[in-house]
C-alpha atoms as a PDB file:
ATOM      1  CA  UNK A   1      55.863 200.620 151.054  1.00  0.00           C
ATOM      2  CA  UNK A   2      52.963 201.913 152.855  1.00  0.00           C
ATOM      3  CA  UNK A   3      50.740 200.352 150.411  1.00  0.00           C
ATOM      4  CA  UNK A   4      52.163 197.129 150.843  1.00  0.00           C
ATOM      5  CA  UNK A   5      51.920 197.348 154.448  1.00  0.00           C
ATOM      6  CA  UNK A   6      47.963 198.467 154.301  1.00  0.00           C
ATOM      7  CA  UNK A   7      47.399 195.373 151.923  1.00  0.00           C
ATOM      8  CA  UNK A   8      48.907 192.884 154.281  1.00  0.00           C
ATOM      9  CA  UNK A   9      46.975 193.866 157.310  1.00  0.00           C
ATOM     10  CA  UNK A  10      44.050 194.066 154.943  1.00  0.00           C
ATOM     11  CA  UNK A  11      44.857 190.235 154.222  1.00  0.00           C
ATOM     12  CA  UNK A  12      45.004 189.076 157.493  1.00  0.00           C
ATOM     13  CA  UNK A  13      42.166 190.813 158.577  1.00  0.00           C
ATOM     14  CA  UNK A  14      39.942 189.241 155.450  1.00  0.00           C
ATOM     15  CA  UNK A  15      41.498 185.719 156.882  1.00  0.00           C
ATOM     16  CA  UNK A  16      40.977 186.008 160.144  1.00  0.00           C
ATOM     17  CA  UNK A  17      37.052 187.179 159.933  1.00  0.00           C
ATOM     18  CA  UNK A  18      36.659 185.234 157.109  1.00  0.00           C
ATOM     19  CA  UNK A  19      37.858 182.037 159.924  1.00  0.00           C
ATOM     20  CA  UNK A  20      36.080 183.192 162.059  1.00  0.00           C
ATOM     21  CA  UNK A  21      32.795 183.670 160.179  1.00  0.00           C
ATOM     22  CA  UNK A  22      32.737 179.735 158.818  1.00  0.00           C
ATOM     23  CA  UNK A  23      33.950 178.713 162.267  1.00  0.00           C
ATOM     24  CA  UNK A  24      31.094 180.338 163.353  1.00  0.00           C
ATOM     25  CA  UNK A  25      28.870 179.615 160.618  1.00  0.00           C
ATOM     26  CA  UNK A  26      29.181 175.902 160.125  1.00  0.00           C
ATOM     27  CA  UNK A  27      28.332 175.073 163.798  1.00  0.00           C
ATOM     28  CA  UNK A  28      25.106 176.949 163.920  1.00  0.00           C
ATOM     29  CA  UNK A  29      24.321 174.699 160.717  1.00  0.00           C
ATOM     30  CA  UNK A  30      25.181 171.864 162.645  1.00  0.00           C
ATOM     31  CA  UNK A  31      23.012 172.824 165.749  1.00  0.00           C
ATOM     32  CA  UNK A  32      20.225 173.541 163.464  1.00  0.00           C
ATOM     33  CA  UNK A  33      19.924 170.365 161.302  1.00  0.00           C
ATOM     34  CA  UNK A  34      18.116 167.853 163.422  1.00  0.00           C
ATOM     35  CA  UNK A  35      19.800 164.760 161.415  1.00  0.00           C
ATOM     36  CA  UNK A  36      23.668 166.277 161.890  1.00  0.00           C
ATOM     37  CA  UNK A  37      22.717 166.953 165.537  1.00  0.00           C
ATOM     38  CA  UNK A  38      21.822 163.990 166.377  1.00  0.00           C
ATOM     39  CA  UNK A  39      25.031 162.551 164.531  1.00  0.00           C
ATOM     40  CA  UNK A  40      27.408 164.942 165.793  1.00  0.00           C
ATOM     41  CA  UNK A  41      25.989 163.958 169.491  1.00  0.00           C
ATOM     42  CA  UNK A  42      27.010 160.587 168.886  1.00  0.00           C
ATOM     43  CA  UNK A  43      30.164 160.890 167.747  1.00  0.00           C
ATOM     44  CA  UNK A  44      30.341 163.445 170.715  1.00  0.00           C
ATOM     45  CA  UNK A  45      29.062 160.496 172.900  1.00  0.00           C
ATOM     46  CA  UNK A  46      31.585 158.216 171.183  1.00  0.00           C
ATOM     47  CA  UNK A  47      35.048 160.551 172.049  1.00  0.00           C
ATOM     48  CA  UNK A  48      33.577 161.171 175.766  1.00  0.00           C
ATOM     49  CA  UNK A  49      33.212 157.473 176.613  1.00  0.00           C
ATOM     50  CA  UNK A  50      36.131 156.853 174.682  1.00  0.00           C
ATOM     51  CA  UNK A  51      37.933 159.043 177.497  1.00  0.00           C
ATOM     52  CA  UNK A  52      36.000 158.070 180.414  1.00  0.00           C
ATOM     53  CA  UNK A  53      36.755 154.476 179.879  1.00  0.00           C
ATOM     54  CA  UNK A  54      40.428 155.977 179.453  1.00  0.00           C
ATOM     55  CA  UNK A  55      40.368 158.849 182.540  1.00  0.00           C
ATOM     56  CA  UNK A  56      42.644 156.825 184.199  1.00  0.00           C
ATOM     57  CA  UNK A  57      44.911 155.719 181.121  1.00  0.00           C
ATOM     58  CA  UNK A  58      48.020 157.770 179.843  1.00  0.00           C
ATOM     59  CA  UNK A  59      45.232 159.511 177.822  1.00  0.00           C
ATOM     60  CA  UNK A  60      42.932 160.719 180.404  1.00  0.00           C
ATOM     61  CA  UNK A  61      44.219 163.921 181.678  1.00  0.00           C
ATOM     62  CA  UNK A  62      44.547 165.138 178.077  1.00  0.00           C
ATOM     63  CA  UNK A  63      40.721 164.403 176.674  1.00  0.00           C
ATOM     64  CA  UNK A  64      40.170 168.061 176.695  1.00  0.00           C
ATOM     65  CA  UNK A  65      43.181 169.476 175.241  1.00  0.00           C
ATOM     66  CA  UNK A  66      42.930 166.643 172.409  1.00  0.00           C
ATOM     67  CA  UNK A  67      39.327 167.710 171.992  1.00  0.00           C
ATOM     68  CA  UNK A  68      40.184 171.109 171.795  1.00  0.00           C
ATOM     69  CA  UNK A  69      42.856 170.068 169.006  1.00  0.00           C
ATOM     70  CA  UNK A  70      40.532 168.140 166.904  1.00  0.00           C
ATOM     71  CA  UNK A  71      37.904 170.903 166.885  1.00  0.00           C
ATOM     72  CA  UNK A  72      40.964 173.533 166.185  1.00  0.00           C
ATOM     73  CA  UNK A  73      42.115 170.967 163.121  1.00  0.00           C
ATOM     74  CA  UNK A  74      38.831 170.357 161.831  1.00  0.00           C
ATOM     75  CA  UNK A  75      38.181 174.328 161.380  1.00  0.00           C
ATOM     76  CA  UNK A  76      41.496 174.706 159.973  1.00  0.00           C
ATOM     77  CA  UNK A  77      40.344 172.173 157.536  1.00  0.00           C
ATOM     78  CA  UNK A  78      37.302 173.623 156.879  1.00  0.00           C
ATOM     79  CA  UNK A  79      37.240 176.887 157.509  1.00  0.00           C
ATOM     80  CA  UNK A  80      40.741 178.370 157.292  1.00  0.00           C
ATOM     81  CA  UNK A  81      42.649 176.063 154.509  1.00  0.00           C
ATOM     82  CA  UNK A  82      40.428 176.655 152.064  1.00  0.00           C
ATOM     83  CA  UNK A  83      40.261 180.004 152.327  1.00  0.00           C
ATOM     84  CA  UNK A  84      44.022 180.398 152.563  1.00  0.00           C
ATOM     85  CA  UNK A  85      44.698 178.815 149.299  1.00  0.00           C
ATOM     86  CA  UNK A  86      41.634 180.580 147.903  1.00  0.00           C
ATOM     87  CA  UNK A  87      43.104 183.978 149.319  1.00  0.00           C
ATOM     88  CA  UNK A  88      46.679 182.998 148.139  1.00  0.00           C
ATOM     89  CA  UNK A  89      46.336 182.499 144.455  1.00  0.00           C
ATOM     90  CA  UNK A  90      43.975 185.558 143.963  1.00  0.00           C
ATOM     91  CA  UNK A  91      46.773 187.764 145.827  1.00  0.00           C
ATOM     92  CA  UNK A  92      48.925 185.982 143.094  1.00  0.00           C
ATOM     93  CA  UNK A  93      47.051 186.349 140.193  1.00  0.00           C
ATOM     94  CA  UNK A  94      45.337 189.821 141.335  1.00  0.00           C
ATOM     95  CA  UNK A  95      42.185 187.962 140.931  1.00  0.00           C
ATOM     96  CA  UNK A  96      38.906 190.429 142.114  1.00  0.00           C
ATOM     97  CA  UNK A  97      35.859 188.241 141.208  1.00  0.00           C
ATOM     98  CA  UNK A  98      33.275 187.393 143.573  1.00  0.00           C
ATOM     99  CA  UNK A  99      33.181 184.359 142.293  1.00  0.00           C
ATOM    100  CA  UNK A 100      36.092 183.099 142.622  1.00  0.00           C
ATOM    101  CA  UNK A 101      36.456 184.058 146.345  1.00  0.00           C
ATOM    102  CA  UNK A 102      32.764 182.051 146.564  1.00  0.00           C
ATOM    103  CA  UNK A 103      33.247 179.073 144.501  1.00  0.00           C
ATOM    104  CA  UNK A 104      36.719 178.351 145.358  1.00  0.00           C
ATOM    105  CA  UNK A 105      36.674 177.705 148.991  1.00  0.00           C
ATOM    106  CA  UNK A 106      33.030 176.233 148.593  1.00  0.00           C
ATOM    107  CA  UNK A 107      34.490 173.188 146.379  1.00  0.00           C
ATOM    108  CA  UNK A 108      37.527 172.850 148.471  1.00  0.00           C
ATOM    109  CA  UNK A 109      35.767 172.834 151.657  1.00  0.00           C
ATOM    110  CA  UNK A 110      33.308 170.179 150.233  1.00  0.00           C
ATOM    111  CA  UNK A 111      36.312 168.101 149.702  1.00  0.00           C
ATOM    112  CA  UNK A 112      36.224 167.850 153.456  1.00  0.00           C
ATOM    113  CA  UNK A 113      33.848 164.969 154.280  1.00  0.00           C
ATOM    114  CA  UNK A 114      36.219 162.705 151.907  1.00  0.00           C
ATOM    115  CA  UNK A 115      38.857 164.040 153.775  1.00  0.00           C
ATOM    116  CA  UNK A 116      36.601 162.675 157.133  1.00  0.00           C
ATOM    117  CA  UNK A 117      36.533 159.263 155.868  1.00  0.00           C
ATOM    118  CA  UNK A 118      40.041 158.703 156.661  1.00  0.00           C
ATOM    119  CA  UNK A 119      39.254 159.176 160.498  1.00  0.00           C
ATOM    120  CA  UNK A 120      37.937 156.195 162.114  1.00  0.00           C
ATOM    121  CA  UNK A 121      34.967 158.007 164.000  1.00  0.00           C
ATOM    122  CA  UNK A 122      34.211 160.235 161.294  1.00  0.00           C
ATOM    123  CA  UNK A 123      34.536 157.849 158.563  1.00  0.00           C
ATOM    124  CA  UNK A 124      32.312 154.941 160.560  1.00  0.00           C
ATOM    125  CA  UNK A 125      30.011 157.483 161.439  1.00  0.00           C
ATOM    126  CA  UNK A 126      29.133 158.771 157.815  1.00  0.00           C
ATOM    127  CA  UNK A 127      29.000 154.951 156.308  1.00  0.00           C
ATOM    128  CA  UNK A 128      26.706 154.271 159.800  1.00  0.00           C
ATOM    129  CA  UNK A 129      24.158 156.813 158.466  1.00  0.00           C
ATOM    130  CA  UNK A 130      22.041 157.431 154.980  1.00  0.00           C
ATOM    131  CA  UNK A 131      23.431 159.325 152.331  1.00  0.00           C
ATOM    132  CA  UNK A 132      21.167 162.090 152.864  1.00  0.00           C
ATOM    133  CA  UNK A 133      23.089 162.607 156.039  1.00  0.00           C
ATOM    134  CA  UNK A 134      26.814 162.938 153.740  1.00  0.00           C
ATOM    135  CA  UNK A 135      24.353 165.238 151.355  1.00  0.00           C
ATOM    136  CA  UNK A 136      23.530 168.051 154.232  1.00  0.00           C
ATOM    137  CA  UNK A 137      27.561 167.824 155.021  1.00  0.00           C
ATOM    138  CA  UNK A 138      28.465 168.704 151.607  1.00  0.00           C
ATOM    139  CA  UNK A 139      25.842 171.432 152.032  1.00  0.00           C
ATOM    140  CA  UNK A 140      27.181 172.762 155.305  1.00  0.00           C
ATOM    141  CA  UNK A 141      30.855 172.458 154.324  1.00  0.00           C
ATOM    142  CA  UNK A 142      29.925 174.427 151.235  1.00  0.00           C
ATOM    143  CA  UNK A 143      28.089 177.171 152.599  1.00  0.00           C
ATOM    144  CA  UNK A 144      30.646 177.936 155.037  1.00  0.00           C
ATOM    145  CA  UNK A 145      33.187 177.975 152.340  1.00  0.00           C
ATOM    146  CA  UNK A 146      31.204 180.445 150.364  1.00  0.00           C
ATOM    147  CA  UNK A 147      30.937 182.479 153.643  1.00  0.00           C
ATOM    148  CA  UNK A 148      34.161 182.770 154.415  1.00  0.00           C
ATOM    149  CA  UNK A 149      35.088 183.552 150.624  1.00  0.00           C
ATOM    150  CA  UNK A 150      32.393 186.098 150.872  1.00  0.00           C
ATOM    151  CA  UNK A 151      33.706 187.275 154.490  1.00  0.00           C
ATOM    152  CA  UNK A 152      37.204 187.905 152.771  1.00  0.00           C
ATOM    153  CA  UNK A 153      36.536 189.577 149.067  1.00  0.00           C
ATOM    154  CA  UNK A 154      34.578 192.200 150.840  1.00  0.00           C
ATOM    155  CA  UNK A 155      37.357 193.172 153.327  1.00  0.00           C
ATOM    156  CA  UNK A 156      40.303 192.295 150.752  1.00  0.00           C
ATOM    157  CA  UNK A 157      39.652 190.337 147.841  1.00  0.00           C
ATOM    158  CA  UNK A 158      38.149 193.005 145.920  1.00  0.00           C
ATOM    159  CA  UNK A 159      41.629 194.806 146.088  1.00  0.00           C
ATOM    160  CA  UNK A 160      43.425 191.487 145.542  1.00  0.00           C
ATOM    161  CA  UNK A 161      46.518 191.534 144.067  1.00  0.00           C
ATOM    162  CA  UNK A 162      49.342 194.400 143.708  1.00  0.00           C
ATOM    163  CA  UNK A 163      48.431 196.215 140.301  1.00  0.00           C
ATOM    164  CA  UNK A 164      48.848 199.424 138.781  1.00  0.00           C
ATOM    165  CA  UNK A 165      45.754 201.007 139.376  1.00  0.00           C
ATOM    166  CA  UNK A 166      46.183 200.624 142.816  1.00  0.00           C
ATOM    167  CA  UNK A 167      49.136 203.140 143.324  1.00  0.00           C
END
């Protein structure tokens, strides 16, 4: 029982840095790409006017607490889904490979500019710009997924799974 115990705070441990390291990790990327700066500033100047020419709307009051939801939604998408269902299956399958725990959220976090698109501002803002600019996303997105994976397997995945040996 105690082992059981150990491996579940050892989970949420791996999860939660391994979050926290993409979430983290991705915005640096961001900050540090002068063509994704300058398009994340103007879909950052698109929301704010959006809610200035709103502050007095139903809306208004609530531009920072939607903001703050949108940022929290797009790092669960990024950061923390992936890595979940990454985590999940190699608890299921007691799968230890550093590659899996790399390429697995890498591929499903690059899934996440497609998963942009549906977004109006997101989705005009890509098609607004070259591909070049979707390119460095992908990049970004996949990095961070391979940072978090990496993030986790050393604090848990290389123990993942209940087998045996581990006794």
């Amino acid at each position: 029982m105690d082992h059981l115990i150990r491996r579940a705070v050892m989970i949420v441990l791996g999860l939660a840095c391994g979050g926290a390291a993409g979430a983290l990790f991705l915005p640096l990327l961001v900050i540090l790409d002068p063509s994704m700066r300058e398009a994340g500033g103007a879909m950052l100047i698109v929301a704010v006017l959006n809610g200035v020419f709103d502050l007095f709307g139903q809306t208004g009051p609530w531009l920072w607490s939607k903001a703050a939801s949108l940022a929290w939604a797009f790092v669960l998408t990024v950061c923390g889904a992936p890595l979940l269902v990454s985590a999940a299956v190699s608890e299921l399958l007691a799968i230890r490979s550093l590659v899996w725990h790399l390429a697995v959220p890498a591929f499903i976090a690059v899934a996440a500019p497609w998963s942009a698109r549906a977004t109006d501002i997101a989705g005009d803002m890509i098609e607004a710009g070259d591909n070049s600019l979707e390119t460095r996303l992908l990049i970004a997105f996949f990095l961070t997924g391979c940072l978090a994976g990496l993030v986790y397997w050393s604090l848990a995945g290389r123990n993942a799974g209940l087998r045996d040996d581990d006794s």
